[in-house]
Protein backbone atom coordinates (compact mmCIF):
# COMPACT_ATOMS: atom_id res chain seq x y z
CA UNK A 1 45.99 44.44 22.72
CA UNK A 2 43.26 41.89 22.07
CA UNK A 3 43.21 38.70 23.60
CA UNK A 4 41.47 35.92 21.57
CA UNK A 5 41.37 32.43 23.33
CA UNK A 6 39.48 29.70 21.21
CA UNK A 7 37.44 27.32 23.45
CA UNK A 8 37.37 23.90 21.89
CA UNK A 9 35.38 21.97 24.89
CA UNK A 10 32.02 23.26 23.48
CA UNK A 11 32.67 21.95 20.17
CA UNK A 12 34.20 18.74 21.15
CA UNK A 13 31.34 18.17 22.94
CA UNK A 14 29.01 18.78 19.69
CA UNK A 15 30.65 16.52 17.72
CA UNK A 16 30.61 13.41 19.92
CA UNK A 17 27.09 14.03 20.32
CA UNK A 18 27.11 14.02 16.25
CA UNK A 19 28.47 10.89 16.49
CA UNK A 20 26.43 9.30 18.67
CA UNK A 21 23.45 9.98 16.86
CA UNK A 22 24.92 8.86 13.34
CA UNK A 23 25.79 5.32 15.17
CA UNK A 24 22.59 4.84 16.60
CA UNK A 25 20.93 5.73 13.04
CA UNK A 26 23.29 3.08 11.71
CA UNK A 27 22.85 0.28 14.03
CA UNK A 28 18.88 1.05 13.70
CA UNK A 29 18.89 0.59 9.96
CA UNK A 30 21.01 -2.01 10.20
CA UNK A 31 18.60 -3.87 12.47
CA UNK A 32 15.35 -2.96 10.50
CA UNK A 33 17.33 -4.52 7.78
CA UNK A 34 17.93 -7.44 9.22
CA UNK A 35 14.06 -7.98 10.87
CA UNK A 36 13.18 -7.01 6.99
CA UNK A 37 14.87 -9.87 5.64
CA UNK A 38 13.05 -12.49 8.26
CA UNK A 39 11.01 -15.36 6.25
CA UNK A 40 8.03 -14.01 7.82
CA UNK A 41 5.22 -16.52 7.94
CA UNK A 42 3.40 -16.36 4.49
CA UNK A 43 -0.37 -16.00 4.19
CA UNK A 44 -2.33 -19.07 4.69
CA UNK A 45 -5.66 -17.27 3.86
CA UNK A 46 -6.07 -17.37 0.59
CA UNK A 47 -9.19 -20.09 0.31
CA UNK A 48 -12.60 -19.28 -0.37
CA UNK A 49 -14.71 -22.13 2.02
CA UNK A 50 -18.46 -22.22 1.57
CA UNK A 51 -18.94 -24.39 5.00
CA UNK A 52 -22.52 -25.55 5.46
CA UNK A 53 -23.35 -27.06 8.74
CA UNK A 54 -26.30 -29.27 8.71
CA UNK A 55 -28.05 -30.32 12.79
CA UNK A 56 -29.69 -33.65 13.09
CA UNK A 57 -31.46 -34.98 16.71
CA UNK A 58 -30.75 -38.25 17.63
CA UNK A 59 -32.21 -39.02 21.84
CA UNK A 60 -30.59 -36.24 23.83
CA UNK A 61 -27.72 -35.54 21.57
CA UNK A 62 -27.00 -33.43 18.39
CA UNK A 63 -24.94 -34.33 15.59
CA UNK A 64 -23.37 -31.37 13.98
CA UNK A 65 -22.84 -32.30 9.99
CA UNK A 66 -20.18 -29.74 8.21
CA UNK A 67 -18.92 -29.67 4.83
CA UNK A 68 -16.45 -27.69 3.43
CA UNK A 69 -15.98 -26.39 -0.47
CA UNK A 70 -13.26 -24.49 -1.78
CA UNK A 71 -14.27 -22.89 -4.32
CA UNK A 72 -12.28 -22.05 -7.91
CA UNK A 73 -11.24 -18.70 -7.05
CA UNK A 74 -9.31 -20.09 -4.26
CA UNK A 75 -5.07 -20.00 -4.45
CA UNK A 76 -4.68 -22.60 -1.86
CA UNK A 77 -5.40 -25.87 -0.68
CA UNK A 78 -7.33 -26.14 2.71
CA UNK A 79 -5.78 -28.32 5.38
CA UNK A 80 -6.82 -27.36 8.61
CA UNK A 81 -10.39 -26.79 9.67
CA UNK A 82 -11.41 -25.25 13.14
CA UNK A 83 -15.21 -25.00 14.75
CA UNK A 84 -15.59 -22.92 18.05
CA UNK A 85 -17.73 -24.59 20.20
CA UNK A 86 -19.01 -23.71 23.77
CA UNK A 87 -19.51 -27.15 25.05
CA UNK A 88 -18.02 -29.45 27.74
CA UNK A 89 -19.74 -32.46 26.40
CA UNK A 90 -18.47 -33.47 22.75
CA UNK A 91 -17.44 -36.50 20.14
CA UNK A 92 -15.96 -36.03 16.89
CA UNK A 93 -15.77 -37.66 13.55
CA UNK A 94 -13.33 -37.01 10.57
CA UNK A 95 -13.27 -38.05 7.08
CA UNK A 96 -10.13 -40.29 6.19
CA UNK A 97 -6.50 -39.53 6.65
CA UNK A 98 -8.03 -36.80 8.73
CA UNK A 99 -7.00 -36.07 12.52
CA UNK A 100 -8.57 -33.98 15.44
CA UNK A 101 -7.67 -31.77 18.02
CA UNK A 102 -8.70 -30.61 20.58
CA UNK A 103 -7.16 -26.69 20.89
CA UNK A 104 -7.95 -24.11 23.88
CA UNK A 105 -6.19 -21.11 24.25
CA UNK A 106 -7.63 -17.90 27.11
CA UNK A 107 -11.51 -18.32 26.41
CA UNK A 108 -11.41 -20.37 23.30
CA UNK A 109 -12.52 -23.76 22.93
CA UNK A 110 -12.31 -24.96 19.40
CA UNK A 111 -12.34 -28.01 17.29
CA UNK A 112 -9.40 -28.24 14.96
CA UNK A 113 -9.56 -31.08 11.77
CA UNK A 114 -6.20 -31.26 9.98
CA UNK A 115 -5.01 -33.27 7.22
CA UNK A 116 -2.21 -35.80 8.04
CA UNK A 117 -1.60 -36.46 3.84
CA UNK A 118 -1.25 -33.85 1.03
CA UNK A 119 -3.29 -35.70 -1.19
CA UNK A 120 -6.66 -35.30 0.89
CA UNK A 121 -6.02 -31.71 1.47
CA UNK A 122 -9.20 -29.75 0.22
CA UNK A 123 -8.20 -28.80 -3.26
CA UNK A 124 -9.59 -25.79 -5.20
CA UNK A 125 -12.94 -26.63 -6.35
CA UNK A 126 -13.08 -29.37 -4.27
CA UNK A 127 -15.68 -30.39 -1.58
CA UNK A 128 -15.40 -32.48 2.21
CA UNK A 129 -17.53 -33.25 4.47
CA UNK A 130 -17.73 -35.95 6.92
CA UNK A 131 -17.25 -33.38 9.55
CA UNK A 132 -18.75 -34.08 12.95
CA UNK A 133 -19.37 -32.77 16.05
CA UNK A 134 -21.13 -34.57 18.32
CA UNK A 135 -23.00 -33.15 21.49
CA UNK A 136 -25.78 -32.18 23.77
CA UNK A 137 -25.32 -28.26 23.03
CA UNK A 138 -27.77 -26.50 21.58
CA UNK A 139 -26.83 -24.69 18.23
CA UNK A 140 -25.08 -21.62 18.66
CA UNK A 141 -23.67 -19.18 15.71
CA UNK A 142 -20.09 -19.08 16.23
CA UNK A 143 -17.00 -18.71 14.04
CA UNK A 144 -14.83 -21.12 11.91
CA UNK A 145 -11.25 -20.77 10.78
CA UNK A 146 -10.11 -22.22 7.14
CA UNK A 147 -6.02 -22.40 7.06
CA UNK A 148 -4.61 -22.87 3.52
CA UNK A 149 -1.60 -25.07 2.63
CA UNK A 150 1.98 -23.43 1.32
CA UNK A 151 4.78 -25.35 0.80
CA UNK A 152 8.30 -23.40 2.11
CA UNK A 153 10.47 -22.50 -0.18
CA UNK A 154 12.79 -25.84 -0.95
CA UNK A 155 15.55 -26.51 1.93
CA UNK A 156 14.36 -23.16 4.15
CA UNK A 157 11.55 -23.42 7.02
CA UNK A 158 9.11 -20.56 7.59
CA UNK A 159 10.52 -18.70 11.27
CA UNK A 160 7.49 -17.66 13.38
CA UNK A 161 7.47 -14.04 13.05
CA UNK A 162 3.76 -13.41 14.69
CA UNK A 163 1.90 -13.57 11.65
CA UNK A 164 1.69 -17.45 11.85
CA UNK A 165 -1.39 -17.09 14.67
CA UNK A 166 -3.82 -19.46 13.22
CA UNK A 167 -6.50 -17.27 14.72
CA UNK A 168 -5.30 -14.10 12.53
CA UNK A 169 -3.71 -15.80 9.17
CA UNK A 170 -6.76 -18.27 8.29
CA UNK A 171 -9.61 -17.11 6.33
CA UNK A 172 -12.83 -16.66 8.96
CA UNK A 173 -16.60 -17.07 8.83
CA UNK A 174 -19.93 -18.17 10.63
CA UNK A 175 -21.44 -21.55 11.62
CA UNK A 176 -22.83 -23.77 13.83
CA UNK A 177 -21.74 -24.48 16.95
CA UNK A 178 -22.66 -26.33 20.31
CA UNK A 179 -23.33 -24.99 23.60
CA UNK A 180 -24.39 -26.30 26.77
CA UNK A 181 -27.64 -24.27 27.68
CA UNK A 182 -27.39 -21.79 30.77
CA UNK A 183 -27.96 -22.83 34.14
CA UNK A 184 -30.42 -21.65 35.56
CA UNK A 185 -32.07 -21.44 32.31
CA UNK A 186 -34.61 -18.73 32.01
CA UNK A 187 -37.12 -19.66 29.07
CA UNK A 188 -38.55 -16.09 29.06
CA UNK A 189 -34.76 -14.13 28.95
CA UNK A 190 -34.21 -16.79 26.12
CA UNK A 191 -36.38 -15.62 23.99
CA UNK A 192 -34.32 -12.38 23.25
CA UNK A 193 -31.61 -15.26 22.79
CA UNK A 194 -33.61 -16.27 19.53
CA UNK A 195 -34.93 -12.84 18.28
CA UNK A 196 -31.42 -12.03 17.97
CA UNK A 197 -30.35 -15.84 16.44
CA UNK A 198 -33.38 -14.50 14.44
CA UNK A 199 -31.85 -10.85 13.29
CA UNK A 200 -28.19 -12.39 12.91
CA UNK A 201 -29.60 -14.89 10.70
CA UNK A 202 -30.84 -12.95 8.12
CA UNK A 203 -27.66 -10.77 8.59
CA UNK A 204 -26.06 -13.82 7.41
CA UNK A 205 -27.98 -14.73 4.75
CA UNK A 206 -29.39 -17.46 5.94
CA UNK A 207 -32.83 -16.40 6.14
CA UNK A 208 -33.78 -15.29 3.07
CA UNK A 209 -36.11 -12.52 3.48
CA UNK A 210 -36.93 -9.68 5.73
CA UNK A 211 -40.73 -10.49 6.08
CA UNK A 212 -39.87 -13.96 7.09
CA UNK A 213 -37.54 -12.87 9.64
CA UNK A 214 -40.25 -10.66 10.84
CA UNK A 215 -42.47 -13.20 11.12
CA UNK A 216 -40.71 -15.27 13.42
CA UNK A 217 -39.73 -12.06 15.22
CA UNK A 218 -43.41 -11.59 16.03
CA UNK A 219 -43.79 -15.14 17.13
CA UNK A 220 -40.85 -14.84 19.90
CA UNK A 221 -42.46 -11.56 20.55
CA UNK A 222 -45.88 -12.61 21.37
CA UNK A 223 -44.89 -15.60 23.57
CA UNK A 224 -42.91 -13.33 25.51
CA UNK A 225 -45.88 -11.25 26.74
CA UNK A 226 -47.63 -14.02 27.16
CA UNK A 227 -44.89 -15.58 29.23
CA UNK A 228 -45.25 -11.64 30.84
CA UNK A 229 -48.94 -12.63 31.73
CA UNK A 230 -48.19 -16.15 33.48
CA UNK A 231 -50.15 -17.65 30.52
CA UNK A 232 -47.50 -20.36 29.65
CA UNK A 233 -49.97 -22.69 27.62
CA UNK A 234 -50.27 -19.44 25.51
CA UNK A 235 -47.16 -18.68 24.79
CA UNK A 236 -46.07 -22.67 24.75
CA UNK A 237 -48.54 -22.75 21.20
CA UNK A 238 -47.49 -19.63 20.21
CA UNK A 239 -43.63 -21.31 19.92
CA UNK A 240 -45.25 -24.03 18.35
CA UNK A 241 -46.06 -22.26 14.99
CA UNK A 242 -42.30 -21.55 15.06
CA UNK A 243 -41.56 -25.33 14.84
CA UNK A 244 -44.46 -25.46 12.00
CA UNK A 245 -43.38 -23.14 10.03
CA UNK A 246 -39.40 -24.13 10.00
CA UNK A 247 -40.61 -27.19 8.50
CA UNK A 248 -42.43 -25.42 6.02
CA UNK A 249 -39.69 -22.78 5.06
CA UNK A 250 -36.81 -24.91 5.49
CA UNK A 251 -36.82 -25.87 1.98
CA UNK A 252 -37.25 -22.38 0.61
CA UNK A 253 -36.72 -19.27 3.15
CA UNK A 254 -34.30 -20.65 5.58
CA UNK A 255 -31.39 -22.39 5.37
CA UNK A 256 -29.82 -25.17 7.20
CA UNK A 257 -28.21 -23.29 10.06
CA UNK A 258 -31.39 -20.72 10.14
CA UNK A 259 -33.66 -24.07 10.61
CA UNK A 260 -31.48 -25.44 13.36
CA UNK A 261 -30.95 -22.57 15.36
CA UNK A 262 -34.35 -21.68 14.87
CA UNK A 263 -36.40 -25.01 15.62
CA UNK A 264 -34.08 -26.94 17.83
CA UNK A 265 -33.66 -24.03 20.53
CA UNK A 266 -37.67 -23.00 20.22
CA UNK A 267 -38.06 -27.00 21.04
CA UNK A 268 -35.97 -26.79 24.04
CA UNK A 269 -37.22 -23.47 25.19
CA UNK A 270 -41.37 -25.07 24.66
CA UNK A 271 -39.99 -28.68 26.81
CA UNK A 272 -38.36 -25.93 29.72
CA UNK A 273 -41.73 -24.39 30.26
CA UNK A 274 -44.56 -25.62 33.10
CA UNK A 275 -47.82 -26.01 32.22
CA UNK A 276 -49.73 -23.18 33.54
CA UNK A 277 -47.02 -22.28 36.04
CA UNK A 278 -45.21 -18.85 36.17
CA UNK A 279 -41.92 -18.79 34.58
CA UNK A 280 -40.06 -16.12 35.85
């Protein structure tokens, strides 16, 4: 006779494990679900700044001019401007119902503007300046950070959900920026400093052509050999048709920023260099 026993411990076993899974899957979804449903922080990006920065030299100290246009394709009003800067030594200025900050956070130093009323906000097709920064930093290119305005829906607040970083949702492009020169300060390591201002600048646009950047290329090029051959008074004229011909192309080749970080950063590189004295 056959003897057929049915073990139910293996299949018991099967279906709890079933189970399990199905509740996890549901608590999951139900979660995603949940995080789905989260206000998340809208986008505050959609502006389209033109910022010019304009550099003027008053004694030891440069005054750093911006203003800001939002032009008609934008969607949003702009309300909060931020400058990067690399400087320890700094004043501001604002236009009207206008505020600073000052804002750090890890390595970044930046200059925030915000608008305290609605009404001065920088509307689409609208322009601002009155802009300052004020400092004994040479001009560096560095980034700037536009933040559009959105109202919240009526009686709910945005919740922070990550996307609110002012760093990631603002719209982002280059300026002008100040930075305290390097100590020591090496005029002949320097000069690659400005043959790549030089190459970034027509990157940018803001040097118009490619045999004008070339030119100035050349310029940096040829001091540096002669700073190479101890023959400072050499090179220091050789600089000198930089600061000529900035003032000759700044109203047709070059634009504002190109000038500045062009001219002003040749002048302090020809004022940090002995007369017939080695440099290195």
């Amino acid at each position: 006779m056959s003897i057929f026993i049915y073990n139910n411990k293996g299949n018991n076993m099967k279906i709890k494990f079933i189970i399990i899974i199905i509740l996890n899957l549901l608590f999951v979804t139900s979660y995603i679900a949940q995080v789905s449903n989260l206000p998340n922080y809208p986008s505050t990006k959609k502006v389209s700044p033109i910022v010019t920065s304009y550099l003027e030299k008053d004694s030891n100290y440069f005054n750093y001019s911006y203003s800001v246009w939002n032009a008609e394709s934008a969607k949003q009003k702009i309300w909060n401007l931020l400058v990067e800067i690399k400087s320890s030594n700094f004043s501001t200025e604002q236009p009207y119902f206008w505020k600073m900050n000052y804002f750090k956070r890890d390595s970044v130093k930046a200059i925030s503007w915000f608008s305290i009323d609605s009404l001065k906000d920088i509307k689409t097709g609208a322009f601002q300046d009155s802009f300052h920064i004020i400092s004994t930093g040479l001009p560096i290119i560095t980034k700037y950070y536009a933040v559009g305005w959105l109202e919240p829906p009526e009686g709910e607040e945005y919740i922070q959900h990550g996307s609110n970083d002012i760093f990631k949702n603002s719209f982002k492009g280059k300026t002008l920026g100040p930075k305290d020169p390097t100590d020591p300060y090496i005029p002949i390591e320097f000069i690659d400093t400005l043959k790549t201002y030089t190459d970034s600048s027509y990157a940018l646009g803001w040097i118009k052509t490619e045999q004008t950047k070339d030119k100035y290329n050349n310029y940096f090029t040829n001091a540096k050999n002669y700073l190479n051959q101890n023959n400072n008074n050499a090179a220091k004229t050789e600089l000198q048709k930089v600061l000529t011909d900035c003032n000759a192309d700044s109203s047709t080749v070059l634009t504002s920023e190109a000038y500045a970080l062009l001219y002003f950063n040749t002048d302090y590189l020809i004022n940090q260099i002995p007369e017939g004295k080695t440099t290195k």
